[in-house]
Structure formats: structure tokens, C-alpha cells
PDB file of N, CA and C in Angstrom:
ATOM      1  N   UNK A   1      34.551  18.424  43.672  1.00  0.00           N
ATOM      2  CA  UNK A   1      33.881  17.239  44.182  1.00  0.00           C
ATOM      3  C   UNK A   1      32.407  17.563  44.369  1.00  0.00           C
ATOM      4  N   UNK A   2      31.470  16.844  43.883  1.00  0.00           N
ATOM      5  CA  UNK A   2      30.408  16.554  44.069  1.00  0.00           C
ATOM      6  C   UNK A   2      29.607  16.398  45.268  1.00  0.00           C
ATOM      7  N   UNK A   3      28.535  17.311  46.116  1.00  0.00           N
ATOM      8  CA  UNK A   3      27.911  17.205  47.060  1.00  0.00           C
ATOM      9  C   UNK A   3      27.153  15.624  46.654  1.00  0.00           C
ATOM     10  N   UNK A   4      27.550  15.128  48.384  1.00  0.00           N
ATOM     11  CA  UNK A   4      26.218  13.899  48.534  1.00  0.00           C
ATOM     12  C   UNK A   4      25.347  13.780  48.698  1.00  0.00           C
ATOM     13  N   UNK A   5      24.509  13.373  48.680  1.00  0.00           N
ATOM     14  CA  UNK A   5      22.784  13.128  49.248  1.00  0.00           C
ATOM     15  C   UNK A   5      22.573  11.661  49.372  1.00  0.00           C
ATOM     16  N   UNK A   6      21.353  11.437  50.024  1.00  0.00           N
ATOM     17  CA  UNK A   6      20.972   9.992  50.378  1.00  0.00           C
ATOM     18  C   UNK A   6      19.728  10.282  49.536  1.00  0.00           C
ATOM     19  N   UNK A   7      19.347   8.926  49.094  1.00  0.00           N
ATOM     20  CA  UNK A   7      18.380   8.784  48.429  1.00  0.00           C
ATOM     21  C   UNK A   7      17.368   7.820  48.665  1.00  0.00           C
ATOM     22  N   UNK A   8      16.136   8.167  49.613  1.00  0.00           N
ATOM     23  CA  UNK A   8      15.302   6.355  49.836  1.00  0.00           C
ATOM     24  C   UNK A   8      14.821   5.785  48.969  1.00  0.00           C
ATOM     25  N   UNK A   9      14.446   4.753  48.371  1.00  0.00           N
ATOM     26  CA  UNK A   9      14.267   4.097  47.582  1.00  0.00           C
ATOM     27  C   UNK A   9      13.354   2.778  48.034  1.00  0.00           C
ATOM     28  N   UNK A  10      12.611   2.166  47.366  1.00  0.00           N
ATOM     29  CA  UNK A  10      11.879   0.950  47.665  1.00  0.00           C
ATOM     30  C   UNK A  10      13.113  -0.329  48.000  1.00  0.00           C
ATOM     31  N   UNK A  11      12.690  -1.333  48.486  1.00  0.00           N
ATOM     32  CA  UNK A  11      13.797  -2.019  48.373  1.00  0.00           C
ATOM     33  C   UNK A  11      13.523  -2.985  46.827  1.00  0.00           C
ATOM     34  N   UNK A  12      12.618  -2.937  46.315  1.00  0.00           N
ATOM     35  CA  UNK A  12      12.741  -3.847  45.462  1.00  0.00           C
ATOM     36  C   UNK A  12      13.291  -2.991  44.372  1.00  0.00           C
ATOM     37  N   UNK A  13      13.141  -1.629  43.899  1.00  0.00           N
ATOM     38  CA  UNK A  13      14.221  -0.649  43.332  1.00  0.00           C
ATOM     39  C   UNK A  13      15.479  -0.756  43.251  1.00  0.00           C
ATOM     40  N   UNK A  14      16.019  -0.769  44.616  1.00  0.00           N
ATOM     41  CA  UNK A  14      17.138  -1.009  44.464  1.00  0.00           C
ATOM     42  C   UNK A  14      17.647  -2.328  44.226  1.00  0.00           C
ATOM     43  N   UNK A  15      16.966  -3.345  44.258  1.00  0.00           N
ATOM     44  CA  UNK A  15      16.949  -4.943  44.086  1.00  0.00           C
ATOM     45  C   UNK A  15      17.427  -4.890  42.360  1.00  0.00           C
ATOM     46  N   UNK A  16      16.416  -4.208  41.898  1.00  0.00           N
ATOM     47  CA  UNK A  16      16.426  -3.809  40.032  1.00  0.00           C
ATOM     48  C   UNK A  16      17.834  -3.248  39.533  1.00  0.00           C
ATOM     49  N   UNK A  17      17.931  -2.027  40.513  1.00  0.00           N
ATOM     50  CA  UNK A  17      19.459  -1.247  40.250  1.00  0.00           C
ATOM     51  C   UNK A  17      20.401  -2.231  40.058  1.00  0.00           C
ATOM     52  N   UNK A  18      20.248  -3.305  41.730  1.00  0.00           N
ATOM     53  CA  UNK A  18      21.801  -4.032  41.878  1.00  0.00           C
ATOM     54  C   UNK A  18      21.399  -4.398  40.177  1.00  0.00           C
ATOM     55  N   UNK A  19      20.342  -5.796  39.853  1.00  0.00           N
ATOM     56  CA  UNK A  19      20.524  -6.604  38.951  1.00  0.00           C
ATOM     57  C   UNK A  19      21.205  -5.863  37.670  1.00  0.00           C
ATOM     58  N   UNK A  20      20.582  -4.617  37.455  1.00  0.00           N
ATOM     59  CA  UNK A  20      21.012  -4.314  36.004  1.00  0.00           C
ATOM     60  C   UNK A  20      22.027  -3.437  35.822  1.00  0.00           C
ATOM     61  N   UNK A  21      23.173  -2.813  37.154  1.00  0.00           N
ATOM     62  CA  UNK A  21      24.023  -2.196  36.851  1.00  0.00           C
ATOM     63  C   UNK A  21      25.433  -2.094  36.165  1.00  0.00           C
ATOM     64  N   UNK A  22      25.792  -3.367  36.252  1.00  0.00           N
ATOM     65  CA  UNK A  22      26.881  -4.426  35.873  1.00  0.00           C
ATOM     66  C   UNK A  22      27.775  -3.641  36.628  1.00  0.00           C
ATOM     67  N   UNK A  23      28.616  -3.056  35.857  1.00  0.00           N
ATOM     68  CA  UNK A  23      30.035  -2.630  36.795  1.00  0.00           C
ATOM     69  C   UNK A  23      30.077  -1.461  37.614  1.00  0.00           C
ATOM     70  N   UNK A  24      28.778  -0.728  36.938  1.00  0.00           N
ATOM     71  CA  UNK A  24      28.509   0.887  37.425  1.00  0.00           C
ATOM     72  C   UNK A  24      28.435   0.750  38.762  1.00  0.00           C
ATOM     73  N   UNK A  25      28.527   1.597  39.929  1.00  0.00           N
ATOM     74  CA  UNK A  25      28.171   1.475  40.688  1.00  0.00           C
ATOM     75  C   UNK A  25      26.949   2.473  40.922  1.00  0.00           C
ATOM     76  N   UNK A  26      25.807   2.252  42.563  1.00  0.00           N
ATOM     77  CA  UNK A  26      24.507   2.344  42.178  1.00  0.00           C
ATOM     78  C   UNK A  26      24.286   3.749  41.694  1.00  0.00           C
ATOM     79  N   UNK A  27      25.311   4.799  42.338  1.00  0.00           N
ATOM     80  CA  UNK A  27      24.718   6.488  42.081  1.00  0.00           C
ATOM     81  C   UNK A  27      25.011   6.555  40.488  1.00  0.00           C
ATOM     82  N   UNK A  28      25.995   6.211  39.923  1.00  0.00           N
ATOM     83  CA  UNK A  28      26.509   6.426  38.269  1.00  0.00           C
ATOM     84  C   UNK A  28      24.970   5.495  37.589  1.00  0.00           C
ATOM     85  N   UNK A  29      24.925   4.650  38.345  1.00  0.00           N
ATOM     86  CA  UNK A  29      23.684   3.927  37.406  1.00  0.00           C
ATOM     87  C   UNK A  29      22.303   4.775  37.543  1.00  0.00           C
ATOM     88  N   UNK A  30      21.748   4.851  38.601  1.00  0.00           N
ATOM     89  CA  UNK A  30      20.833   5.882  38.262  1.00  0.00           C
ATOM     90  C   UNK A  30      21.003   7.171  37.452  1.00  0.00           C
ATOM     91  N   UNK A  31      21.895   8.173  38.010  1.00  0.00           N
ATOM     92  CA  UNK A  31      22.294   9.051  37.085  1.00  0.00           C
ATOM     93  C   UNK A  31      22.303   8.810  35.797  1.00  0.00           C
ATOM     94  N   UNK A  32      22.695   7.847  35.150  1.00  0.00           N
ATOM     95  CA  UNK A  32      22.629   7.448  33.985  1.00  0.00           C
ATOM     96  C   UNK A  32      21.234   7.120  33.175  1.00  0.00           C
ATOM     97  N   UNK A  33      20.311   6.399  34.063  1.00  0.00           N
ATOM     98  CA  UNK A  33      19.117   6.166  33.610  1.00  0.00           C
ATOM     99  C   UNK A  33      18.312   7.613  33.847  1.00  0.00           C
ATOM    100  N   UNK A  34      18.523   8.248  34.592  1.00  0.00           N
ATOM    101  CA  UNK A  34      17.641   9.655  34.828  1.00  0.00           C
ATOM    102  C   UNK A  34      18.109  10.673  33.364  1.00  0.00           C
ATOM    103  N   UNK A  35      19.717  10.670  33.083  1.00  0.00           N
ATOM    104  CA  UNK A  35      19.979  11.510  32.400  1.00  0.00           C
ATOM    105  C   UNK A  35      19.094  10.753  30.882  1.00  0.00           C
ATOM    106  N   UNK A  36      19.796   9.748  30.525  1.00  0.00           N
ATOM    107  CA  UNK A  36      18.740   8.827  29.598  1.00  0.00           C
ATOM    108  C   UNK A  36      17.479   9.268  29.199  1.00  0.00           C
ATOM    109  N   UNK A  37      16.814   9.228  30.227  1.00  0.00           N
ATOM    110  CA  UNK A  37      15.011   9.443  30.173  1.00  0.00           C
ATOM    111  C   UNK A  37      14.926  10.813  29.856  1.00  0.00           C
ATOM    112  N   UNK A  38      15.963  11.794  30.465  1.00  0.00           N
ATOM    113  CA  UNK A  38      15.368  13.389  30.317  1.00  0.00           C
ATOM    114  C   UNK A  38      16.043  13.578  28.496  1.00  0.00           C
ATOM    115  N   UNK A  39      17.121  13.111  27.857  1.00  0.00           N
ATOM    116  CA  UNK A  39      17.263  13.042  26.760  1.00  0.00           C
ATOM    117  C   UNK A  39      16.223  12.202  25.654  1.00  0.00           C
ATOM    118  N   UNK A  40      15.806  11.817  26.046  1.00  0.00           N
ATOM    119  CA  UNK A  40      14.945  11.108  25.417  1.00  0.00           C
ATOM    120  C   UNK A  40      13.280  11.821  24.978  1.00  0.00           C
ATOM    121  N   UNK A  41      13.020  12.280  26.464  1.00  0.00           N
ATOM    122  CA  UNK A  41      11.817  13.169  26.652  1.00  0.00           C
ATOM    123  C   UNK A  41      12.484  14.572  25.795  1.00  0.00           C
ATOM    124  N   UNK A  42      13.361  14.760  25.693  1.00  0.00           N
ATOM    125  CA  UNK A  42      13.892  16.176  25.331  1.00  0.00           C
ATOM    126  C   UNK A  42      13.566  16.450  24.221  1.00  0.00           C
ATOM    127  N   UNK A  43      13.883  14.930  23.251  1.00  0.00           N
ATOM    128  CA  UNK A  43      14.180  14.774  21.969  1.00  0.00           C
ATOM    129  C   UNK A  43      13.019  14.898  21.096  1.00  0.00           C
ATOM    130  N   UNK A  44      11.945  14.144  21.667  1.00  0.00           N
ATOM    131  CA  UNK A  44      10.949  14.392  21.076  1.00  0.00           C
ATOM    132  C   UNK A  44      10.232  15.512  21.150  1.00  0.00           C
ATOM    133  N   UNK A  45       9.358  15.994  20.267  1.00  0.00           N
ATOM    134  CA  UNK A  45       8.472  16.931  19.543  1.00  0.00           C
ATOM    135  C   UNK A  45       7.365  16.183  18.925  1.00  0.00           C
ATOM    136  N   UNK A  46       5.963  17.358  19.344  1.00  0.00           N
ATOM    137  CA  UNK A  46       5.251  16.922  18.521  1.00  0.00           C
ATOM    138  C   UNK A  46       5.160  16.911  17.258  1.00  0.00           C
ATOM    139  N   UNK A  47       5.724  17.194  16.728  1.00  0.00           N
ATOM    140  CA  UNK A  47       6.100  16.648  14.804  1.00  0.00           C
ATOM    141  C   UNK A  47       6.628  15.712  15.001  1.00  0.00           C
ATOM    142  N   UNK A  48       7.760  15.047  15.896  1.00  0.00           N
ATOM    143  CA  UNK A  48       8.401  13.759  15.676  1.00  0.00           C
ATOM    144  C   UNK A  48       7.855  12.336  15.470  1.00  0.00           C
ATOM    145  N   UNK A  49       8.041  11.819  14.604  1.00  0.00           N
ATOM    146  CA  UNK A  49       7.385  10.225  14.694  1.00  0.00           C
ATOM    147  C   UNK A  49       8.469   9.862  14.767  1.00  0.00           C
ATOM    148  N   UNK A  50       7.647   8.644  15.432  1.00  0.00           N
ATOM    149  CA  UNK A  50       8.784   7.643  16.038  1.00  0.00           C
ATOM    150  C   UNK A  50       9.447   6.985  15.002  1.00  0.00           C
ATOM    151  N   UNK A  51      10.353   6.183  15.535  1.00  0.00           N
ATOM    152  CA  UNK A  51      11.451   5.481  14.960  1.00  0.00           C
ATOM    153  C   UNK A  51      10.745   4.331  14.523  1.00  0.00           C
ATOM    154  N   UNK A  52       9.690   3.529  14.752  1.00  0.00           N
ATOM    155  CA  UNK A  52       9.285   1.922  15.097  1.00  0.00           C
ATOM    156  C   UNK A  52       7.904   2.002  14.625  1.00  0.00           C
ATOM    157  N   UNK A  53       7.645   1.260  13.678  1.00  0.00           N
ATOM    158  CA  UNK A  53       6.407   0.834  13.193  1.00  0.00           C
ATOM    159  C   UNK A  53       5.571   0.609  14.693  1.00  0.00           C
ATOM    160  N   UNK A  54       4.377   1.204  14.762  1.00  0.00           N
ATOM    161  CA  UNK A  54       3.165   0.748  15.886  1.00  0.00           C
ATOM    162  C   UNK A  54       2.273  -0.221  15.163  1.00  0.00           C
ATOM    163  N   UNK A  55       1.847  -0.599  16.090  1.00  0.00           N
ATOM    164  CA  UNK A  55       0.857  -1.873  16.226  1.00  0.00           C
ATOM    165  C   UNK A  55      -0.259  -1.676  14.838  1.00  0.00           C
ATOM    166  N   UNK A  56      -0.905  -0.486  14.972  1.00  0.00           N
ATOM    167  CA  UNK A  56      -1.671  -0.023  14.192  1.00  0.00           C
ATOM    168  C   UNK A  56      -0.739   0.080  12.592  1.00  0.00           C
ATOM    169  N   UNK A  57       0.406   0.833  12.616  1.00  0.00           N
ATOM    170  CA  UNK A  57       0.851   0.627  11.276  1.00  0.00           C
ATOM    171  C   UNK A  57       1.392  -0.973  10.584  1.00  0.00           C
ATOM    172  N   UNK A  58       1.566  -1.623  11.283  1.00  0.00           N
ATOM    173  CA  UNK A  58       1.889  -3.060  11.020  1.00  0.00           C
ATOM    174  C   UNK A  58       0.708  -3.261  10.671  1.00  0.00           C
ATOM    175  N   UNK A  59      -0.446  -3.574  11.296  1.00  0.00           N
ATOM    176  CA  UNK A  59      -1.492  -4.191  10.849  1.00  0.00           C
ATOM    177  C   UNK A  59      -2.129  -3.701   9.821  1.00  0.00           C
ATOM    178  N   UNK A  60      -2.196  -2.096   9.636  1.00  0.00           N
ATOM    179  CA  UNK A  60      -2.464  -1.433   7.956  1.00  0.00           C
ATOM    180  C   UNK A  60      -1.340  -2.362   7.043  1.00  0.00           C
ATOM    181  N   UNK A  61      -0.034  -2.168   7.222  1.00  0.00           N
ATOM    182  CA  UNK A  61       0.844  -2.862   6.467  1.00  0.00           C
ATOM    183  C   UNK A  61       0.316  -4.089   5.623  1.00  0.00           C
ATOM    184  N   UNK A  62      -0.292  -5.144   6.880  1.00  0.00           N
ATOM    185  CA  UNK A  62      -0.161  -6.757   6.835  1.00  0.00           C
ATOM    186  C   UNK A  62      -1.451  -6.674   6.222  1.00  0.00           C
ATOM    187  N   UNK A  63      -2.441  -5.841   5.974  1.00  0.00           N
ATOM    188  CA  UNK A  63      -3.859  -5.547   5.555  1.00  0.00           C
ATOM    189  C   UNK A  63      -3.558  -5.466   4.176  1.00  0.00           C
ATOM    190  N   UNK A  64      -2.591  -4.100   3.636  1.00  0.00           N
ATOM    191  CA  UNK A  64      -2.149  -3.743   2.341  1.00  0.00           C
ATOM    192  C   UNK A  64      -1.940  -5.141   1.614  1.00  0.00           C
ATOM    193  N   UNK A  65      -1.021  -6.043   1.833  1.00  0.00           N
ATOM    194  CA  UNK A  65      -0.215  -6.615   1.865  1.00  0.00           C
ATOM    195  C   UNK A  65      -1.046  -8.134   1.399  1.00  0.00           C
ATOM    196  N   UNK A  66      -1.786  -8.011   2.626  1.00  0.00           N
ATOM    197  CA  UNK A  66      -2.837  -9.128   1.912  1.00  0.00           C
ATOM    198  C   UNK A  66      -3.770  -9.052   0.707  1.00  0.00           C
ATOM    199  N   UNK A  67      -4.213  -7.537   0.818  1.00  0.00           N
ATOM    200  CA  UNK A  67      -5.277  -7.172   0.296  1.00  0.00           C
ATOM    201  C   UNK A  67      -4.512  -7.182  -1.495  1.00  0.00           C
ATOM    202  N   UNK A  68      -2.927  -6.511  -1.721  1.00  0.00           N
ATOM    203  CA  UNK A  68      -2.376  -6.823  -3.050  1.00  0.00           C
ATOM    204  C   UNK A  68      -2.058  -8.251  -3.179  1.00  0.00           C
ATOM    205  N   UNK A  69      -1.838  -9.309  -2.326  1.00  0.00           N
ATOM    206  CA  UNK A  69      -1.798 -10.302  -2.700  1.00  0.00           C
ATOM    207  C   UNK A  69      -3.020 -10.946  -3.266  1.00  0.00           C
ATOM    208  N   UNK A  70      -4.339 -10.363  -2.666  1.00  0.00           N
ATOM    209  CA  UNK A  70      -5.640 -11.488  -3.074  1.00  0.00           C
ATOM    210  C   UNK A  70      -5.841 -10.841  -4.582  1.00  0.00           C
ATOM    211  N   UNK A  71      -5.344  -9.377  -4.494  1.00  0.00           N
ATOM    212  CA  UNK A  71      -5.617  -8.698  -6.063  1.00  0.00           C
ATOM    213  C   UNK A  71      -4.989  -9.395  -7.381  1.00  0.00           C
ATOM    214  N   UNK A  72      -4.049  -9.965  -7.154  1.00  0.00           N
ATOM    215  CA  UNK A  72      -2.779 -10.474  -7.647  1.00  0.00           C
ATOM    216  C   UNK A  72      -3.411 -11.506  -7.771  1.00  0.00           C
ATOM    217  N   UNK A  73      -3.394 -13.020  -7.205  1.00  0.00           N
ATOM    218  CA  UNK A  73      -4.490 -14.053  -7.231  1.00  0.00           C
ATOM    219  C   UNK A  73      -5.168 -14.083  -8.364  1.00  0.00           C
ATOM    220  N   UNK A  74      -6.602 -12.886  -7.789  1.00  0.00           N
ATOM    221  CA  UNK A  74      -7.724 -13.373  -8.040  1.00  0.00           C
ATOM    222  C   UNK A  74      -7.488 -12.612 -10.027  1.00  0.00           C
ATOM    223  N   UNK A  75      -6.430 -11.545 -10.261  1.00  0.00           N
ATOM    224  CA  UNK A  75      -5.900 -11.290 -11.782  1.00  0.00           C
ATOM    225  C   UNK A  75      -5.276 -12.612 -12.227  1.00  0.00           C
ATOM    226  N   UNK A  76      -4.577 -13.573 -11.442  1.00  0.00           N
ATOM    227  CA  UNK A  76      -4.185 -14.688 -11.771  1.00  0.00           C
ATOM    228  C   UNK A  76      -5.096 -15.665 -12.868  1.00  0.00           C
ATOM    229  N   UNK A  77      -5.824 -16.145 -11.480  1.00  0.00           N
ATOM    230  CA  UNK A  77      -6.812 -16.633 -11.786  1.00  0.00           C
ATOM    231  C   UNK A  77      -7.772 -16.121 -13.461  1.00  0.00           C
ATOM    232  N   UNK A  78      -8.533 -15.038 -13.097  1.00  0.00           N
ATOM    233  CA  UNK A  78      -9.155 -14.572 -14.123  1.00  0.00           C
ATOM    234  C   UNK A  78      -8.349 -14.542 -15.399  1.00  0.00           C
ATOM    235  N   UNK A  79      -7.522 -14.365 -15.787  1.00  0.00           N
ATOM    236  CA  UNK A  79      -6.588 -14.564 -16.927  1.00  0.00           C
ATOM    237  C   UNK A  79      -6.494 -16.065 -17.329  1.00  0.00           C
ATOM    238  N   UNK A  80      -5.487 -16.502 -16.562  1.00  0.00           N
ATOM    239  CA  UNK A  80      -5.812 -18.259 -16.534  1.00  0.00           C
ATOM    240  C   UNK A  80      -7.352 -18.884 -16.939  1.00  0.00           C
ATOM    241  N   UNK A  81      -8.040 -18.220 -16.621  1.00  0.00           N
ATOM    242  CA  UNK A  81      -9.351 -19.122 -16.956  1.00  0.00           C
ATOM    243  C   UNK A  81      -9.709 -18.710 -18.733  1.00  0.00           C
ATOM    244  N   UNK A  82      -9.703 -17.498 -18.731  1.00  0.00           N
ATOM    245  CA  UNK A  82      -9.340 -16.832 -19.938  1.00  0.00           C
ATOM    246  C   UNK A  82      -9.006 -17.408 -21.268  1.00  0.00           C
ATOM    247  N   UNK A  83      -7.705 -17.803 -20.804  1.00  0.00           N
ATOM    248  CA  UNK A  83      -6.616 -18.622 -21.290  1.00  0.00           C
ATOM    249  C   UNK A  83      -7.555 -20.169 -22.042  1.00  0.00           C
ATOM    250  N   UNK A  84      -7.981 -20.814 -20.802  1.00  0.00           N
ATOM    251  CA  UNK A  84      -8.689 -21.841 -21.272  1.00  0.00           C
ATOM    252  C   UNK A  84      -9.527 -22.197 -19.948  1.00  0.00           C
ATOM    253  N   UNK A  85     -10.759 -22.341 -20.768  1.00  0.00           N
ATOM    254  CA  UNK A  85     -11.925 -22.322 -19.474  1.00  0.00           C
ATOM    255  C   UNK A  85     -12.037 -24.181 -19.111  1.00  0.00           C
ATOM    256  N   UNK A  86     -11.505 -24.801 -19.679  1.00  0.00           N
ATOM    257  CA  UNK A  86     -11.473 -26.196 -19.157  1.00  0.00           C
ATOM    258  C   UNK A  86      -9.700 -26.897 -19.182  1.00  0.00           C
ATOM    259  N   UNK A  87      -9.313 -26.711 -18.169  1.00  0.00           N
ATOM    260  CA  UNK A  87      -7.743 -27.138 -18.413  1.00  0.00           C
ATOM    261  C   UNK A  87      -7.828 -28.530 -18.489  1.00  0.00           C
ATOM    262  N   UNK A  88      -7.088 -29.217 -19.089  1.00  0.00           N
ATOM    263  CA  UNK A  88      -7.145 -30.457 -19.284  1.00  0.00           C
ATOM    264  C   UNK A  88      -6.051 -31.285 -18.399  1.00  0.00           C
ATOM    265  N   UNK A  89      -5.232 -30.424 -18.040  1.00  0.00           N
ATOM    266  CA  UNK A  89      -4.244 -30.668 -17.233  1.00  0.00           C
ATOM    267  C   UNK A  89      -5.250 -30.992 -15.682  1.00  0.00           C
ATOM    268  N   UNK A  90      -4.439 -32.354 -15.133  1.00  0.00           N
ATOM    269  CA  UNK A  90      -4.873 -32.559 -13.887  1.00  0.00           C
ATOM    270  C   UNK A  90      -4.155 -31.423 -13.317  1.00  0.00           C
ATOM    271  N   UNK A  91      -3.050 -31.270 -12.891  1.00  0.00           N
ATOM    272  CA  UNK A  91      -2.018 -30.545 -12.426  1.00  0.00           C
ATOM    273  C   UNK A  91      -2.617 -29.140 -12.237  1.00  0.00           C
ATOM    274  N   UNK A  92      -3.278 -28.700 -13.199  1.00  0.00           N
ATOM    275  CA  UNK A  92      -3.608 -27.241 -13.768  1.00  0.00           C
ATOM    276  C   UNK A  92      -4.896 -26.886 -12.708  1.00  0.00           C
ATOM    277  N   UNK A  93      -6.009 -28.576 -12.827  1.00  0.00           N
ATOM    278  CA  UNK A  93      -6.811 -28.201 -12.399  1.00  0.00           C
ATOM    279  C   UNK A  93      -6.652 -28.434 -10.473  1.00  0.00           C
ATOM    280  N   UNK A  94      -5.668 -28.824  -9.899  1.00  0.00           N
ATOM    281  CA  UNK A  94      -5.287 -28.603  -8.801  1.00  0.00           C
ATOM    282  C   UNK A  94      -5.367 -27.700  -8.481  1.00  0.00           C
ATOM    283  N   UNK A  95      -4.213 -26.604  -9.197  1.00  0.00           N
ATOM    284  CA  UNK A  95      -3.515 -25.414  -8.796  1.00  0.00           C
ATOM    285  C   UNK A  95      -4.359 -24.167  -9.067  1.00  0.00           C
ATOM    286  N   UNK A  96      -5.110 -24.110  -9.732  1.00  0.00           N
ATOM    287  CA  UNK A  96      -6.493 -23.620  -9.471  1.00  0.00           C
ATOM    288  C   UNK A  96      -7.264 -23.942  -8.421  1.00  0.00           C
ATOM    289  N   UNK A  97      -7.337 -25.050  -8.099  1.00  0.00           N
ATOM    290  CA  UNK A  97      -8.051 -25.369  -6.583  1.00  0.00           C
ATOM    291  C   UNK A  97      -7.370 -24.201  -5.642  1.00  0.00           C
ATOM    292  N   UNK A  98      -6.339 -24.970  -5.518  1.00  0.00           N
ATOM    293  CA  UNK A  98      -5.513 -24.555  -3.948  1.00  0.00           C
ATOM    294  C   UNK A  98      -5.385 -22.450  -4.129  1.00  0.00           C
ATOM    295  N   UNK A  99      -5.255 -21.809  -5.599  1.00  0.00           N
ATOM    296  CA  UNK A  99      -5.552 -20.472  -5.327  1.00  0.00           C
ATOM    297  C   UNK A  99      -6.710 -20.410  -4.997  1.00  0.00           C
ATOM    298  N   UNK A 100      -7.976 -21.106  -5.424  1.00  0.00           N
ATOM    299  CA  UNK A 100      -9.299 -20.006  -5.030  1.00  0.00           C
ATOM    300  C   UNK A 100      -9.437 -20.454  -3.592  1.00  0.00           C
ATOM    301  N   UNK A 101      -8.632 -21.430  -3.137  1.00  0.00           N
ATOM    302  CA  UNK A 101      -8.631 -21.458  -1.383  1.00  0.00           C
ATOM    303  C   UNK A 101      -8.167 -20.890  -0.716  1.00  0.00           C
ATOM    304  N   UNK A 102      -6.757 -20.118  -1.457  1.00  0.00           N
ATOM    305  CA  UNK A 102      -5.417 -19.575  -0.798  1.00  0.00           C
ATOM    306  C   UNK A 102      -7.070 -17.805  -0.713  1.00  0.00           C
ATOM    307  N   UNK A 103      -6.735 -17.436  -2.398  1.00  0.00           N
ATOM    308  CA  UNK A 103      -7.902 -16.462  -2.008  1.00  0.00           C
ATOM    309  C   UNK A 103      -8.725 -16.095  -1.382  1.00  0.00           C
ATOM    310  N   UNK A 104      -9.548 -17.006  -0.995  1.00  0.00           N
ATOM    311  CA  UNK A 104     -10.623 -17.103  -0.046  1.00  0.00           C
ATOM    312  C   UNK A 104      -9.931 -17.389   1.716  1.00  0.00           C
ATOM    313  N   UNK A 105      -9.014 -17.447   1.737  1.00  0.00           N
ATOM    314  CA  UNK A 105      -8.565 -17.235   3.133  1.00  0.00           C
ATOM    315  C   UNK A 105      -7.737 -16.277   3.537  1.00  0.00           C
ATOM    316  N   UNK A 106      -7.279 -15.051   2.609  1.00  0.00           N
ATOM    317  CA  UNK A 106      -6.820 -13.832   2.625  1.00  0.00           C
ATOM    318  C   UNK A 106      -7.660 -12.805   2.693  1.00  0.00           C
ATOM    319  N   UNK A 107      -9.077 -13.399   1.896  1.00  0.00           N
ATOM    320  CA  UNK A 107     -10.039 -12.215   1.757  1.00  0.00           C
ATOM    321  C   UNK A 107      -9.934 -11.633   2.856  1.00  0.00           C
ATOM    322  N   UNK A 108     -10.146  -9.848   3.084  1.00  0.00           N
ATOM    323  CA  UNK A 108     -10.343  -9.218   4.205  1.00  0.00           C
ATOM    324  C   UNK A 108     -11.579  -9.493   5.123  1.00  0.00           C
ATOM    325  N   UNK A 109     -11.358  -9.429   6.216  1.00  0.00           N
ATOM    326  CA  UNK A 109     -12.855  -9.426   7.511  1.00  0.00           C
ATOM    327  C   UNK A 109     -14.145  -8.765   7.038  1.00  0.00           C
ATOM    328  N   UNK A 110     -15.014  -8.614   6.303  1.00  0.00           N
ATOM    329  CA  UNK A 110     -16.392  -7.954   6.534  1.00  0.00           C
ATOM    330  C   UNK A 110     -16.826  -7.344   7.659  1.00  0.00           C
ATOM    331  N   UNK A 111     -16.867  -5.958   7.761  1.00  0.00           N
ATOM    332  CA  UNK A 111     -17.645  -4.940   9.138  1.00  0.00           C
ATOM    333  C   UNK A 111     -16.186  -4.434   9.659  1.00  0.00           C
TER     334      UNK A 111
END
């Protein structure tokens, strides 16, 4: 059997414990979150990267991402015109509109 101890605590702490323990009762629930955290801290190493894209790699991502789409486009485009420098097609000459707009609102930020 396990020695006891008392443990003080804030009351709004333990306010948190009750809410999120469900069936545990409060000593198994802390224990649980303490053991948690020290496995966690354990696990990592500085060589380890994380599991989860960061803020910073998403936004390189969504940068890439735009930046091959406007490439893509604007090869569109230049070919297409290529093709025929006065389309005769109404249709044609729409859809040329709406890319060099789509383009021009992907372009990357300047500075």
C-alpha cells in the first residue's frame, strides 16, 4: 500500500481536476497528468522534430504553393497567347481575364 500525502492546491485547480477527471478519481488523475508530462518531456531530444507542422512551416508551405500555382498560370497564359494572340472566342477572351486577375492576386507580398 501506498504512503499518503496531502496536497494544497489552488481552488480553482482543483475546480479543473473535478471538471476533467471523468471517472478517475482526483489522486489517479493527477498522477496521470504528471506521469504524462514527464513522458512526454522525456521523449523529446534535441534532434527530435515534432510531429505537427508549425505556424512557420504552413505558411512556407501556403507560400510554395501559391508561388507554383502563379508559375503554372502565368506558363498558362504565355502559351495560350502564343497559341493565338487575338482569340476570337468571347469565352476565351473572358478566361484570360479572370487568370491575369486570379494571377495578380496570388502574386507574393513585395519586402
Amino acid at each position: 500500500m501506498s504512503e499518503k500525502r496531502m496536497l494544497i492546491i489552488d481552488a480553482e485547480v482543483a475546480k479543473k481536476v473535478d471538471e476533467n477527471r471523468g471517472s478517475m478519481d482526483q489522486s489517479d488523475f493527477i498522477a496521470f497528468l504528471i506521469e504524462s508530462k514527464l513522458k512526454v518531456d522525456s521523449s523529446k531530444t534535441e534532434s527530435a522534430k515534432p510531429e505537427y507542422a508549425t505556424k512557420e512551416d504552413f505558411m512556407q508551405f501556403q507560400q510554395g504553393i501559391k508561388e507554383l500555382l502563379r508559375n503554372f498560370m502565368e506558363f498558362f497564359l504565355s502559351y495560350g497567347l502564343e497559341l493565338s494572340e487575338k482569340p476570337d472566342d468571347d469565352a476565351m477572351k473572358e478566361l484570360n481575364k479572370q487568370l491575369k486577375t486570379f494571377v495578380a492576386k496570388v502574386k507574393p507580398p513585395t519586402g
